[in-house]
N, C-alpha and C. Protein backbone atom coordinates (compact mmCIF):
# COMPACT_ATOMS: atom_id res chain seq x y z
N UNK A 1 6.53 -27.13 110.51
CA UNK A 1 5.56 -27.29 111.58
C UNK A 1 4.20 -26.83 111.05
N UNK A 2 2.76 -27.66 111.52
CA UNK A 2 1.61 -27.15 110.87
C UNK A 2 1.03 -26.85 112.18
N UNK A 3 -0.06 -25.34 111.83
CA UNK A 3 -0.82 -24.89 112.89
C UNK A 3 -2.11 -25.37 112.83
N UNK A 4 -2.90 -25.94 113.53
CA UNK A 4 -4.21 -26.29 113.38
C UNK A 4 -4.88 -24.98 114.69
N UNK A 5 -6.28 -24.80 114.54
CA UNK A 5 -6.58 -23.89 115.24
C UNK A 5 -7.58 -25.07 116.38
N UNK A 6 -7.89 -24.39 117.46
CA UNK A 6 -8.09 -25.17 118.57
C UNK A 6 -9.57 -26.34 118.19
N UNK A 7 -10.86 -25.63 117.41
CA UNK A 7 -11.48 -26.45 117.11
C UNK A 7 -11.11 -27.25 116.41
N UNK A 8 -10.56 -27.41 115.37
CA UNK A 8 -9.83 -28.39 114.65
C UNK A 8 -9.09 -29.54 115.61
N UNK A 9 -8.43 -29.16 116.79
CA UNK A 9 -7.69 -29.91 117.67
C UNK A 9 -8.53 -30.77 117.89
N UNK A 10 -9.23 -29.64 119.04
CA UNK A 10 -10.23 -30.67 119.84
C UNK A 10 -11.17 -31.92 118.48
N UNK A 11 -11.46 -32.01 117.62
CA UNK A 11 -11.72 -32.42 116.79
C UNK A 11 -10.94 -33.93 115.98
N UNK A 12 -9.80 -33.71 116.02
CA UNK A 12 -9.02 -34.58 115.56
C UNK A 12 -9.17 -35.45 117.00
N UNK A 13 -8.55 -34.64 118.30
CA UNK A 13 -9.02 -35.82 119.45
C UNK A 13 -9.67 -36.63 119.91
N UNK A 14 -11.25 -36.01 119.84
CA UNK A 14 -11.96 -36.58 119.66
C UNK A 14 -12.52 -37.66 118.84
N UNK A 15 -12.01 -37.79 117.64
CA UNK A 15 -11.98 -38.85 116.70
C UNK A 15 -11.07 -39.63 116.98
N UNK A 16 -9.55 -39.35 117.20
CA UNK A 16 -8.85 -40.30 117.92
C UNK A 16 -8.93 -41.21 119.51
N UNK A 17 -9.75 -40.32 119.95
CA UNK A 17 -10.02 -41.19 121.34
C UNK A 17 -11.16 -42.49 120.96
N UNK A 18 -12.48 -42.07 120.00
CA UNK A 18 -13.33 -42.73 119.10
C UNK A 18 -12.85 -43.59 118.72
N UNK A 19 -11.88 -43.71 117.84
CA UNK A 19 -11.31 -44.76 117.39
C UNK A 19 -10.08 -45.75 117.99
N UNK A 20 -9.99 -45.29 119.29
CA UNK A 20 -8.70 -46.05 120.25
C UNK A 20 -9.71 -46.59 121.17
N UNK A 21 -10.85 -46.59 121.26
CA UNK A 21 -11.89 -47.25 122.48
C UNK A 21 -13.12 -47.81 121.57
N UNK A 22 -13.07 -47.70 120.53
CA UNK A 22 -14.61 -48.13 119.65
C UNK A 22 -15.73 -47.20 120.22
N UNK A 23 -16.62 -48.23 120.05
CA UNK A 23 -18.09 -47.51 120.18
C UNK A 23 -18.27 -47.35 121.69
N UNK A 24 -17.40 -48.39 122.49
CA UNK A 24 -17.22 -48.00 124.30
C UNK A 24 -16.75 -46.79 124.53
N UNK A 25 -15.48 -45.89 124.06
CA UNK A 25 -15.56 -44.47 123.83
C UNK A 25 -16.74 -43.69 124.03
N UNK A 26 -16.98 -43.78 122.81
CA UNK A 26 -18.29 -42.77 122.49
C UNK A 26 -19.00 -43.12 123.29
N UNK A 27 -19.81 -43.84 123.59
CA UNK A 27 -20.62 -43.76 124.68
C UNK A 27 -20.44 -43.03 126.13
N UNK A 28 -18.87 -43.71 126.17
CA UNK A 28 -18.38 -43.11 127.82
C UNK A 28 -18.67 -41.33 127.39
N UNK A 29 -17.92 -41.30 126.17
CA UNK A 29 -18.00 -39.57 126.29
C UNK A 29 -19.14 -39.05 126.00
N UNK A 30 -20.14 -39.47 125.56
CA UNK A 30 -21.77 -39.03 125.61
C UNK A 30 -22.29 -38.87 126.54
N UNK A 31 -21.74 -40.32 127.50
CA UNK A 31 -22.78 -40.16 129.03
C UNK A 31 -22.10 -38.82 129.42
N UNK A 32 -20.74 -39.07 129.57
CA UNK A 32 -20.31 -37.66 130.28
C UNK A 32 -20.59 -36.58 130.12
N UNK A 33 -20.77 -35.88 128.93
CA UNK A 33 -21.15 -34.68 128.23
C UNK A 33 -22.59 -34.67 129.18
N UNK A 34 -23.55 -35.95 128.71
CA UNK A 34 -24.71 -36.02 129.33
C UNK A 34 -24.74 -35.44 130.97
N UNK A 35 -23.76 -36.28 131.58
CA UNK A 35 -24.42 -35.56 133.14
C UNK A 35 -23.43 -34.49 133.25
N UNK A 36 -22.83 -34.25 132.50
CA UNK A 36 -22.13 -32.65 133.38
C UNK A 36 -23.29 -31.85 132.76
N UNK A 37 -23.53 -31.42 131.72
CA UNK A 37 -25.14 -31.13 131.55
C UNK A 37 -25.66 -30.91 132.47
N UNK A 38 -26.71 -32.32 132.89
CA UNK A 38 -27.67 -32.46 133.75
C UNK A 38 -27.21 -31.65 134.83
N UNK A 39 -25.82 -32.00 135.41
CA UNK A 39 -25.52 -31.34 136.76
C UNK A 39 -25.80 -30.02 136.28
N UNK A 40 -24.74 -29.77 135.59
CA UNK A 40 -25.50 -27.61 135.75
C UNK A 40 -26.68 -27.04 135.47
N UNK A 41 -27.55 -27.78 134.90
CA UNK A 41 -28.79 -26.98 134.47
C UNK A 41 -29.69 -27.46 135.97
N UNK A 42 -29.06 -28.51 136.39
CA UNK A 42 -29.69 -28.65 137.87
C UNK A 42 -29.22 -27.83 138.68
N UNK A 43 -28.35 -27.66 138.95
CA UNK A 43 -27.62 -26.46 139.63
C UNK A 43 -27.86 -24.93 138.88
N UNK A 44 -28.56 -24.16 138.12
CA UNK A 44 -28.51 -23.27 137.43
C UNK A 44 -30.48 -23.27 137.97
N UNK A 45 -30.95 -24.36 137.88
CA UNK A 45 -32.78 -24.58 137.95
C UNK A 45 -33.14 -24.09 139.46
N UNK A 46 -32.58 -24.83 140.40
CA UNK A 46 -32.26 -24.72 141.70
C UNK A 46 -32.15 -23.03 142.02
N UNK A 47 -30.83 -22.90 141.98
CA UNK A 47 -30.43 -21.17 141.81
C UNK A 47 -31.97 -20.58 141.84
N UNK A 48 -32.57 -20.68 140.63
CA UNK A 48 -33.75 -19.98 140.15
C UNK A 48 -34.94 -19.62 140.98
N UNK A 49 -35.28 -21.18 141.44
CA UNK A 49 -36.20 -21.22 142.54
C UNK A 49 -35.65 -20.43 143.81
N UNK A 50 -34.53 -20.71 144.17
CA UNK A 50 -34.33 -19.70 145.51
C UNK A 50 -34.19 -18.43 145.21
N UNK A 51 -33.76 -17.73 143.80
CA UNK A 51 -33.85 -16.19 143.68
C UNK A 51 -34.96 -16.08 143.96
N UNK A 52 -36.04 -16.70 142.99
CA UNK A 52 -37.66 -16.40 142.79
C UNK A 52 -38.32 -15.96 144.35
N UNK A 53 -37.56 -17.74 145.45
CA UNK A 53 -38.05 -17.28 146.66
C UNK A 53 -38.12 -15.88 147.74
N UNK A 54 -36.54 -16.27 147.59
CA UNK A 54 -36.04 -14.77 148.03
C UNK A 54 -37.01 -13.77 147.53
N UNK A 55 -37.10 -13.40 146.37
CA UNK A 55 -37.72 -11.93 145.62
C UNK A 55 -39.21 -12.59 146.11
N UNK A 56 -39.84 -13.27 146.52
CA UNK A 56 -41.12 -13.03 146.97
C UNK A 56 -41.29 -12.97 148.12
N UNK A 57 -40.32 -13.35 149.11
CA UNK A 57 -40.68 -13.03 150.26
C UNK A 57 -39.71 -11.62 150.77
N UNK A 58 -39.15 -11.13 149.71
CA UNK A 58 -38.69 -9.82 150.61
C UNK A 58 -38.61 -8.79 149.24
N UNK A 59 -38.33 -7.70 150.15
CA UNK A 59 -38.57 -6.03 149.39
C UNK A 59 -37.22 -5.83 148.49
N UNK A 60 -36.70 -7.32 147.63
CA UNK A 60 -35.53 -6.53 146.93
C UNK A 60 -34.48 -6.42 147.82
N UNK A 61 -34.03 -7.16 149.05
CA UNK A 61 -33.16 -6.13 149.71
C UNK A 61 -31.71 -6.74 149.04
N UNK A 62 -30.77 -6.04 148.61
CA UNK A 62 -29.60 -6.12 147.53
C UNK A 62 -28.35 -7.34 148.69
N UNK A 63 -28.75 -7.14 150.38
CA UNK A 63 -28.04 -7.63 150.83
C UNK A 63 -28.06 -9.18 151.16
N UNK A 64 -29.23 -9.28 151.06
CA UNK A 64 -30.10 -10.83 151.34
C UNK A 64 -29.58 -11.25 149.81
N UNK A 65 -29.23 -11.18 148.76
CA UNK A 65 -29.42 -11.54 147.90
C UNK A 65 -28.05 -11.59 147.64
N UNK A 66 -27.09 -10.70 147.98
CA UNK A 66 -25.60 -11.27 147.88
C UNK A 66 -25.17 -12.48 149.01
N UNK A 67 -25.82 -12.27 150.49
CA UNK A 67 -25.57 -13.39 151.32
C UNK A 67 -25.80 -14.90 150.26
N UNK A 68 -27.18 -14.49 149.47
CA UNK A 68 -28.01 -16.14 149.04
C UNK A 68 -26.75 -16.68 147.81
N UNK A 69 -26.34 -15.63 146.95
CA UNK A 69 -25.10 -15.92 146.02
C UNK A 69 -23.72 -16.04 146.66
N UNK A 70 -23.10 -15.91 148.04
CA UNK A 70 -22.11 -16.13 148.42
C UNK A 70 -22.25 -17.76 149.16
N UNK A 71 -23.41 -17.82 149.81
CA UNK A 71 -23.67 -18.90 150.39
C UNK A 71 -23.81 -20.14 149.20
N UNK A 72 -24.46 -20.12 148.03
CA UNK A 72 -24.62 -20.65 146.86
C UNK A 72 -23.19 -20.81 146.41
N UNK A 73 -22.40 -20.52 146.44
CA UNK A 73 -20.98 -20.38 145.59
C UNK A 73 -20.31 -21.17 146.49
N UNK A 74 -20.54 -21.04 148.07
CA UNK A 74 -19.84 -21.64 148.95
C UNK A 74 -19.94 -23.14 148.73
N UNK A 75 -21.39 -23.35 148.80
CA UNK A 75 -21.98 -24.53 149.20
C UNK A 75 -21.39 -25.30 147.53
N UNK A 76 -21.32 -24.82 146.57
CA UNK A 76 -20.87 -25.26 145.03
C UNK A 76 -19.39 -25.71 145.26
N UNK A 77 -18.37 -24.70 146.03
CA UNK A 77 -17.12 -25.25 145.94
C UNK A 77 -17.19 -26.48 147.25
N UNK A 78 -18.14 -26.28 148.36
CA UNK A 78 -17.77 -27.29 149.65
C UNK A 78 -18.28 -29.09 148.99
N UNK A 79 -19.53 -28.94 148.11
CA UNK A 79 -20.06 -29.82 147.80
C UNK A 79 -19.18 -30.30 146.46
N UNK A 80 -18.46 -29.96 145.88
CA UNK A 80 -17.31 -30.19 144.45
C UNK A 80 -16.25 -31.07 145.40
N UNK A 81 -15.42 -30.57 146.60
CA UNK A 81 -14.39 -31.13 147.14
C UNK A 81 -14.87 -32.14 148.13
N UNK A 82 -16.19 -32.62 148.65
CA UNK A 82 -16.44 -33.71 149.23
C UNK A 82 -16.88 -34.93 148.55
N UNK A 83 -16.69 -35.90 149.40
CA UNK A 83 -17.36 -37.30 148.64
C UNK A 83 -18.56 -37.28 149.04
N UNK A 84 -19.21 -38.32 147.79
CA UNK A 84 -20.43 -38.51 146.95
C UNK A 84 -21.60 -38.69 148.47
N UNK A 85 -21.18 -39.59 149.60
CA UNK A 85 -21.97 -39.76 150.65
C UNK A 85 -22.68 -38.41 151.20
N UNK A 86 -21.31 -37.45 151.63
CA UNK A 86 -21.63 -36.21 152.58
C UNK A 86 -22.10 -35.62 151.71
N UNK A 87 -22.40 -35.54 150.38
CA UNK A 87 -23.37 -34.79 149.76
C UNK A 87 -24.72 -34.95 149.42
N UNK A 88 -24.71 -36.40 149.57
CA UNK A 88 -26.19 -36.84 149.21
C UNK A 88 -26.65 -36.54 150.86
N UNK A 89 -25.99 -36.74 152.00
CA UNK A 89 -26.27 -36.83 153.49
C UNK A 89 -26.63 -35.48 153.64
N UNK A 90 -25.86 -34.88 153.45
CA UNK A 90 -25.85 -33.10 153.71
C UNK A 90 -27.37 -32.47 152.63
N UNK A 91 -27.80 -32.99 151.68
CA UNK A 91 -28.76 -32.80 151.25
C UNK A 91 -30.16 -33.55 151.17
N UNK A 92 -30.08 -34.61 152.32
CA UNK A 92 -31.62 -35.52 153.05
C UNK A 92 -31.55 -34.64 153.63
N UNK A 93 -30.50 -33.92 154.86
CA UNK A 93 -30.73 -33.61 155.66
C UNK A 93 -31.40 -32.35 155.57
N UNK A 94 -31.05 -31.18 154.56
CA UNK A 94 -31.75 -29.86 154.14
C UNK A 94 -33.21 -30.25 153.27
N UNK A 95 -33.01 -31.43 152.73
CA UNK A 95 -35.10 -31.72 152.52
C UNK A 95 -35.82 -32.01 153.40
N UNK A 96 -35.14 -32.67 154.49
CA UNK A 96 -36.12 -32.64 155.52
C UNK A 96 -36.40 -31.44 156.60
N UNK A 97 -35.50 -30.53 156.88
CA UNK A 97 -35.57 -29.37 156.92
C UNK A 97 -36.63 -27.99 156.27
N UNK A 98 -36.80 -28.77 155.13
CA UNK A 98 -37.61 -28.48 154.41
C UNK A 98 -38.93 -28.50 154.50
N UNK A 99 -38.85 -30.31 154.59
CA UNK A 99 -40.26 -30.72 154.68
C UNK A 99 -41.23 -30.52 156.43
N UNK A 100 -40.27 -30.16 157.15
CA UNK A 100 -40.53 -29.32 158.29
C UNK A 100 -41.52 -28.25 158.64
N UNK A 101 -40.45 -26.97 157.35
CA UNK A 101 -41.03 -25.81 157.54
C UNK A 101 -42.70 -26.39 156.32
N UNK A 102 -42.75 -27.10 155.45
CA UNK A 102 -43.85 -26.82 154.30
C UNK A 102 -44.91 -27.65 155.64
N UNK A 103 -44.84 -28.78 156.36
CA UNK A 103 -45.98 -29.24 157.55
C UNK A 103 -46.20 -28.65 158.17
N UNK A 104 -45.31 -26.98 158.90
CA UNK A 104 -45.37 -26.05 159.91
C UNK A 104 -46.52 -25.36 159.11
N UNK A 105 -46.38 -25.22 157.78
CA UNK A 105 -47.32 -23.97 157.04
C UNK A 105 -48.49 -24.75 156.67
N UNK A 106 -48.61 -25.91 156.36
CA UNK A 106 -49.85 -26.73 155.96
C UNK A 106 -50.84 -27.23 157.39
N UNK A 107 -49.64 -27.24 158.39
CA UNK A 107 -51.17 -27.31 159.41
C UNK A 107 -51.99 -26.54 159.57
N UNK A 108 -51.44 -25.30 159.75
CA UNK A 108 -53.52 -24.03 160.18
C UNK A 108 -53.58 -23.79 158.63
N UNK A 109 -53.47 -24.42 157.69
CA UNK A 109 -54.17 -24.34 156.26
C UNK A 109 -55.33 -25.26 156.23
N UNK A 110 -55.00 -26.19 156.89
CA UNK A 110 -55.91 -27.24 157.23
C UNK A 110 -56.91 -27.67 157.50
N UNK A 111 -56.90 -26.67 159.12
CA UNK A 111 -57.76 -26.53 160.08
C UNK A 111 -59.04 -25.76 159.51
């Protein structure tokens, strides 16, 4: 029996999946690599901006800031187990929510 160690595995697989699909393979597995990527560093960018928010509009408080990471974790596993619609729906609906409060603050900026 021969031991190969796990990079080596994954390695040989990868060349064998390459060569059982051609150059249609590789591509499929590029795009993929590509947006699971994109998804987390979008999801990781996001995160950022709402810590940032949080920490500017309040004094540090340790509890606001575990609610914003439990609610964040929630919303990561609720939005993973639904389909593609109720997530794009569920998130018009929090930009416009959005775009609410930023017209509430831009009118007496205005004036």
């Amino acid at each position: 029996m021969v031991f190969i160690d796990r990079t080596q595995h994954l390695r040989c697989v990868s060349i064998e999946f390459i060569t059982l699909v051609h150059d249609f393979g590789q591509t499929v597995l590029e795009d993929t690599i590509a947006l699971v990527l994109f998804a987390f560093t979008s999801m990781i960018y996001n995160y950022y901006l709402g810590d940032n928010s949080l920490n500017f509009f309040s004094e540090e408080t340790k509890n606001l800031f575990r609610g914003f990471r439990v609610l964040t974790r929630a919303l990561i596993v609720w939005g993973s187990s639904q389909d593609i619609g109720t997530v794009f729906g569920f998130a018009d609906v929090t930009m416009g929510l959005l775009a609410l409060v930023n017209l509430e603050e831009h009118v007496p900026v205005a004036r």
